[in-house]
N, C-alpha and C. Protein backbone atom coordinates (compact mmCIF):
# COMPACT_ATOMS: atom_id res chain seq x y z
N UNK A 1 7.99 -6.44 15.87
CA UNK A 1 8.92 -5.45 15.37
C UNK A 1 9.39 -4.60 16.54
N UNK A 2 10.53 -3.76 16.45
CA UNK A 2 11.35 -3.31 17.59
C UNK A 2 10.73 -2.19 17.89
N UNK A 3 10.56 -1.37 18.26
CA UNK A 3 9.81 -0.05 18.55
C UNK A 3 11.61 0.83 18.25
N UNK A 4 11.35 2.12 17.46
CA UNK A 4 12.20 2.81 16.33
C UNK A 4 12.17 4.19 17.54
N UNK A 5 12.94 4.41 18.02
CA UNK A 5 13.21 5.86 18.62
C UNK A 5 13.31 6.90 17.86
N UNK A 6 12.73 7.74 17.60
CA UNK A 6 13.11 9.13 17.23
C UNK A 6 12.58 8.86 15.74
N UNK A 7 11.51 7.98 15.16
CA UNK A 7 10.96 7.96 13.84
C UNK A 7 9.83 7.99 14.08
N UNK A 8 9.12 9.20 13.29
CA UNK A 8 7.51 8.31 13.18
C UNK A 8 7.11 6.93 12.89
N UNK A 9 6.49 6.72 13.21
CA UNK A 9 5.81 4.95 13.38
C UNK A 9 4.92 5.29 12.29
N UNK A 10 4.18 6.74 11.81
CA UNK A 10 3.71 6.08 10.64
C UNK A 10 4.33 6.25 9.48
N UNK A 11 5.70 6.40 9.62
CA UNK A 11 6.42 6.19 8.47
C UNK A 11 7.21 5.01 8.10
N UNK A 12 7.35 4.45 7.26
CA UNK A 12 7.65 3.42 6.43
C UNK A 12 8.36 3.25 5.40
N UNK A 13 9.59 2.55 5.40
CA UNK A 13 10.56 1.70 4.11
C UNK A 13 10.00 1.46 3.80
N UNK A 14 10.34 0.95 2.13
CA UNK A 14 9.77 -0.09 1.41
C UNK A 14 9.69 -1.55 2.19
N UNK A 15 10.43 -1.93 3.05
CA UNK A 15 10.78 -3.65 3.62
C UNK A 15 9.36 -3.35 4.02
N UNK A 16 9.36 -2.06 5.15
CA UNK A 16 8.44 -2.29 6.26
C UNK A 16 6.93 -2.27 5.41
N UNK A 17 6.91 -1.30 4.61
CA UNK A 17 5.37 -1.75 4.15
C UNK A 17 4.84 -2.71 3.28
N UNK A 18 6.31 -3.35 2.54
CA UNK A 18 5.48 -4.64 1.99
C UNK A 18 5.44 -6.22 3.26
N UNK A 19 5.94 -6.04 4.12
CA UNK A 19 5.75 -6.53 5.27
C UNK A 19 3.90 -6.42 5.52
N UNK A 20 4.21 -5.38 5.64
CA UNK A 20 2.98 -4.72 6.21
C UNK A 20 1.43 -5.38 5.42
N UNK A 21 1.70 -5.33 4.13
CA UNK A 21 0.80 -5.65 2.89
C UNK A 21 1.11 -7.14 2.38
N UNK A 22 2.12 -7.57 3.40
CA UNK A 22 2.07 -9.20 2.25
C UNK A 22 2.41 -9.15 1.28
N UNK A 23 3.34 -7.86 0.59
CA UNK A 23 3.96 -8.03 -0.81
C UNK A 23 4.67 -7.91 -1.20
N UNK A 24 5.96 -7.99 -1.98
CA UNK A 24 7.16 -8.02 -1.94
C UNK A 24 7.70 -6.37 -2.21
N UNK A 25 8.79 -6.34 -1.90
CA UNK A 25 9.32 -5.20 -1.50
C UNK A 25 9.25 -4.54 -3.06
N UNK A 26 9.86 -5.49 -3.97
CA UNK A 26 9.78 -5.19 -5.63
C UNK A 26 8.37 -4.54 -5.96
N UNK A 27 7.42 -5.02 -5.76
CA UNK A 27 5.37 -4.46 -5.58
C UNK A 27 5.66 -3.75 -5.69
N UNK A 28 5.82 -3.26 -4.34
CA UNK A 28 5.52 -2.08 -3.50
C UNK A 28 6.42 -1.18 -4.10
N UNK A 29 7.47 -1.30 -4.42
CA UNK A 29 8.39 -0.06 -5.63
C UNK A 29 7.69 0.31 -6.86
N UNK A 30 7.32 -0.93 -7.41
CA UNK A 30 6.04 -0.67 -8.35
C UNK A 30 4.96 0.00 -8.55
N UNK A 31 4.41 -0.09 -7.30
CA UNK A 31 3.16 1.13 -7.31
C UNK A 31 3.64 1.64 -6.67
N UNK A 32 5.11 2.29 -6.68
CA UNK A 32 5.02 3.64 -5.89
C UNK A 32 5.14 4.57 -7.16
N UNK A 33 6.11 3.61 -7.93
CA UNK A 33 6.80 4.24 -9.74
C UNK A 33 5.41 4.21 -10.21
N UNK A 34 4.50 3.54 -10.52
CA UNK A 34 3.36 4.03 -10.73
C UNK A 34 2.16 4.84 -10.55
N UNK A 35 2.41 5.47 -9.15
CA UNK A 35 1.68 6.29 -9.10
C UNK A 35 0.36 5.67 -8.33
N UNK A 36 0.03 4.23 -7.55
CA UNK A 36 -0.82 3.71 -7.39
C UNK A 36 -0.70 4.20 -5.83
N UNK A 37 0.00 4.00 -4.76
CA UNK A 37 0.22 4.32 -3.74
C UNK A 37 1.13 5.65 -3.41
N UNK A 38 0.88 6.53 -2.32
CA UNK A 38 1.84 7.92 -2.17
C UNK A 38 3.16 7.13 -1.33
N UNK A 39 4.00 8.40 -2.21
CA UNK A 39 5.58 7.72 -1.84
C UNK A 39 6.44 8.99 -1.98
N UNK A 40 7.32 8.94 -0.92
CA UNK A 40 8.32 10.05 -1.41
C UNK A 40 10.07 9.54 -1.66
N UNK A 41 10.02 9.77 -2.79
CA UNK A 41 11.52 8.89 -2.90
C UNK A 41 12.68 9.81 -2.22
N UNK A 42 12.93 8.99 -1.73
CA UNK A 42 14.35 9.23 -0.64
C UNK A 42 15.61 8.51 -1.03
N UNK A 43 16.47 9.09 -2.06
CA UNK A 43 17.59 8.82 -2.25
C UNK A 43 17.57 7.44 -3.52
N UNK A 44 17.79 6.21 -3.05
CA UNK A 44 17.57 4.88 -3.86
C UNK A 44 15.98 4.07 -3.28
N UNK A 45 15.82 5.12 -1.87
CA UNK A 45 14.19 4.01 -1.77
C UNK A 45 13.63 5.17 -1.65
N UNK A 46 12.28 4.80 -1.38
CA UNK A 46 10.95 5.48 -0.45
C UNK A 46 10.67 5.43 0.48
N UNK A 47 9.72 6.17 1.55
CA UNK A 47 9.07 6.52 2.24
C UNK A 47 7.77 6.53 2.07
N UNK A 48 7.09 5.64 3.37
CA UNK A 48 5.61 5.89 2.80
C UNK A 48 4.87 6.46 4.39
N UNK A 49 3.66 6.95 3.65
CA UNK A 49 3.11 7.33 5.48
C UNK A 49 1.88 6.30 5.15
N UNK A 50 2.02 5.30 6.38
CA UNK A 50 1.25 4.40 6.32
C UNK A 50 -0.35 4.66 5.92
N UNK A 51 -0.94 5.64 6.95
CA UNK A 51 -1.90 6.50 6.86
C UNK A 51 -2.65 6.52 5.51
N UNK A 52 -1.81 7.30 4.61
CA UNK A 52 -1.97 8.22 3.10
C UNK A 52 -2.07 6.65 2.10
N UNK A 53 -0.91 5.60 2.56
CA UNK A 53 -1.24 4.17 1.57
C UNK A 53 -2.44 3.55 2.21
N UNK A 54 -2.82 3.50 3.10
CA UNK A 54 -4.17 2.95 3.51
C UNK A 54 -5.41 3.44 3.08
N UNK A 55 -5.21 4.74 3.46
CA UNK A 55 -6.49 5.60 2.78
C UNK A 55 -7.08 5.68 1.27
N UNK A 56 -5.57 5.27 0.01
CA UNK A 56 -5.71 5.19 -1.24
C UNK A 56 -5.81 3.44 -1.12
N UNK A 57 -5.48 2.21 -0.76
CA UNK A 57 -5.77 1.13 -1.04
C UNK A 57 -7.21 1.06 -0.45
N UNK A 58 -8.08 1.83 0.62
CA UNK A 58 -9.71 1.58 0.88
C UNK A 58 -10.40 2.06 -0.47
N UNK A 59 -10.00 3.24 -1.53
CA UNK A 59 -10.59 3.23 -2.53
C UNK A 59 -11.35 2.09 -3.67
N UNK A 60 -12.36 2.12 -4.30
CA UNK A 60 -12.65 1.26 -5.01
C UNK A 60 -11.37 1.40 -6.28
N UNK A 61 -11.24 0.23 -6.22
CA UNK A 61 -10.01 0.12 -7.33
C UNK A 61 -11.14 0.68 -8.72
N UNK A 62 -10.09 1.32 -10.16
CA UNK A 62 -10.76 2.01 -11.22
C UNK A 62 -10.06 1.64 -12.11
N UNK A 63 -10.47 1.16 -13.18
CA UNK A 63 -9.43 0.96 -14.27
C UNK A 63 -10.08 2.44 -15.39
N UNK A 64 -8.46 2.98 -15.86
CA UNK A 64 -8.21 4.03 -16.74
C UNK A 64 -9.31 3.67 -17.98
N UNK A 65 -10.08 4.70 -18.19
CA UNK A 65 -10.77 4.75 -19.08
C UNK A 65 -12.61 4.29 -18.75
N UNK A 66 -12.69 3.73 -17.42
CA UNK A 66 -14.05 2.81 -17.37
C UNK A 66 -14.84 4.08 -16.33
N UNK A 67 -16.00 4.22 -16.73
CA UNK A 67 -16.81 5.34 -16.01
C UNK A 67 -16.87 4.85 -14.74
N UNK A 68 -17.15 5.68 -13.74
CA UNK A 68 -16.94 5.23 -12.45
C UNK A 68 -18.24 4.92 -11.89
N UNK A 69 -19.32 5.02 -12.69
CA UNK A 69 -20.85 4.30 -12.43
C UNK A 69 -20.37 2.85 -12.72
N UNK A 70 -19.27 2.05 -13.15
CA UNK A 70 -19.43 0.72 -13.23
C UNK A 70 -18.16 0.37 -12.44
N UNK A 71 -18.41 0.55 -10.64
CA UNK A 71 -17.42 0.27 -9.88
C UNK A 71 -18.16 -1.09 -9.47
N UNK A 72 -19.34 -1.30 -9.95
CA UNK A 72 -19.78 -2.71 -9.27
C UNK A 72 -19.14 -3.80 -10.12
N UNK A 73 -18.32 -3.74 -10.83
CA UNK A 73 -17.76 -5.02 -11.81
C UNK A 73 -16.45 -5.54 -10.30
N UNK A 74 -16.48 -6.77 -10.70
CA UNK A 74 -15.44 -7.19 -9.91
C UNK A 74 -14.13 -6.81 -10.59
N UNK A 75 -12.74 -6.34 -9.26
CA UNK A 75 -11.56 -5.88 -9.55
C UNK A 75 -10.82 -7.11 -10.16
N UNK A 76 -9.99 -6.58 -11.29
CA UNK A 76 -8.65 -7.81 -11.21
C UNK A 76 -8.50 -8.32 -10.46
N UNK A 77 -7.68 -9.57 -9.86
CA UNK A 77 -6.69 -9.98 -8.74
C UNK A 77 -5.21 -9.48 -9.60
N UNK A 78 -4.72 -8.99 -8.52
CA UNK A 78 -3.27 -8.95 -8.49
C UNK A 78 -2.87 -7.95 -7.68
N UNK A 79 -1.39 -8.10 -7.60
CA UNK A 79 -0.88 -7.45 -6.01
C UNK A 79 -1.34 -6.13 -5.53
N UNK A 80 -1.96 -5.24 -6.31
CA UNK A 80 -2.52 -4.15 -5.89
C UNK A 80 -3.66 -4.38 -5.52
N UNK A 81 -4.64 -5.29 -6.58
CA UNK A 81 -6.02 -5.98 -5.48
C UNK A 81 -5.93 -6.08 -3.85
N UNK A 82 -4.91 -7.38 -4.22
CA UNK A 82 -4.92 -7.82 -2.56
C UNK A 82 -3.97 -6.85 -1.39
N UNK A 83 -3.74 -5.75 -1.77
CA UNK A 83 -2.77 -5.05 -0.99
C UNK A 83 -4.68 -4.15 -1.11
N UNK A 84 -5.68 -3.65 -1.34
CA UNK A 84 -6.50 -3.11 -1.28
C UNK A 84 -7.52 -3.96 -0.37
N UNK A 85 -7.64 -5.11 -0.87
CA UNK A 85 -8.33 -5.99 0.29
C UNK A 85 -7.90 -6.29 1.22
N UNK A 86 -6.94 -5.92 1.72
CA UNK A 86 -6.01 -5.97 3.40
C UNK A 86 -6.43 -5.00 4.12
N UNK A 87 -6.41 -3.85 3.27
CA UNK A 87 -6.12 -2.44 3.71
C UNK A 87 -8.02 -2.49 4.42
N UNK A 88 -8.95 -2.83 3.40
CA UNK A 88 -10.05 -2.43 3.35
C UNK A 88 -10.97 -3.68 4.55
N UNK A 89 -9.89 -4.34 4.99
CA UNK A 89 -10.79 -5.26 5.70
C UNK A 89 -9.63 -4.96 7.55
N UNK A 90 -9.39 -4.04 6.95
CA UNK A 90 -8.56 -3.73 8.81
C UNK A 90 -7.20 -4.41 8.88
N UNK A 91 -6.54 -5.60 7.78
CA UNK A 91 -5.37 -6.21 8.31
C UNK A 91 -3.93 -5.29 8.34
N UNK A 92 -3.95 -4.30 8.89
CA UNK A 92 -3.10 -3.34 8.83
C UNK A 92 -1.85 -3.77 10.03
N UNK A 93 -2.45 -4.84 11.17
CA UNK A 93 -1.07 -5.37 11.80
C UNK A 93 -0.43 -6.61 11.53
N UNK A 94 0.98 -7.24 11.85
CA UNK A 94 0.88 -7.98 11.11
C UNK A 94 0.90 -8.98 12.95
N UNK A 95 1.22 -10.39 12.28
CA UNK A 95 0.99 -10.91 14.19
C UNK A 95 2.78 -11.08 14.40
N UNK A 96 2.86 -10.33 15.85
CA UNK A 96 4.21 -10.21 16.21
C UNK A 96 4.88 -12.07 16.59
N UNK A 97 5.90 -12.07 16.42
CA UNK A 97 6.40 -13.33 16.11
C UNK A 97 7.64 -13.74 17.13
């Protein structure tokens, strides 16, 4: 990727962070409208600070309603899983091409 003059680097489009996560740009709008990842909507997209989505995908994923003494059950799979198992195993670069 090009190095961005005059932007923070840890800020992020939608392109750039589902890049980032392996997930499609559509996802990643998804859990932002949901409330799963922090986002600040800017006009027709978002903004993300890489930082603040990393720090909430290392969380143990929780499903609404289940006490949080039973985080040892295994998570769903699906795109918020594996955008949490990226985050939580370091793949935060992607390989330059």
């Amino acid at each position: 990727m090009t190095e961005r003059t005059g932007r923070d680097p840890d800020v992020l489009n939608t392109a750039e962070l589902a890049a980032k996560l392996d997930l499609s740009p559509q996802t990643v709008r998804r859990m932002a409208n949901a409330g799963q990842i922090p986002a600040l909507k800017t006009g027709k997209d978002f903004r993300y600070s890489w930082e603040a989505v990393r720090e909430v995908l290392r969380q143990p994923h929780r499903e609404p309603g289940v006490p949080t003494d039973d985080q040892d059950d295994a998570p769903k799979k699906g795109a918020g899983y594996r955008a949490q198992r990226r985050a939580r195993t370091g793949a935060e670069e992607t390989p330059e091409g």
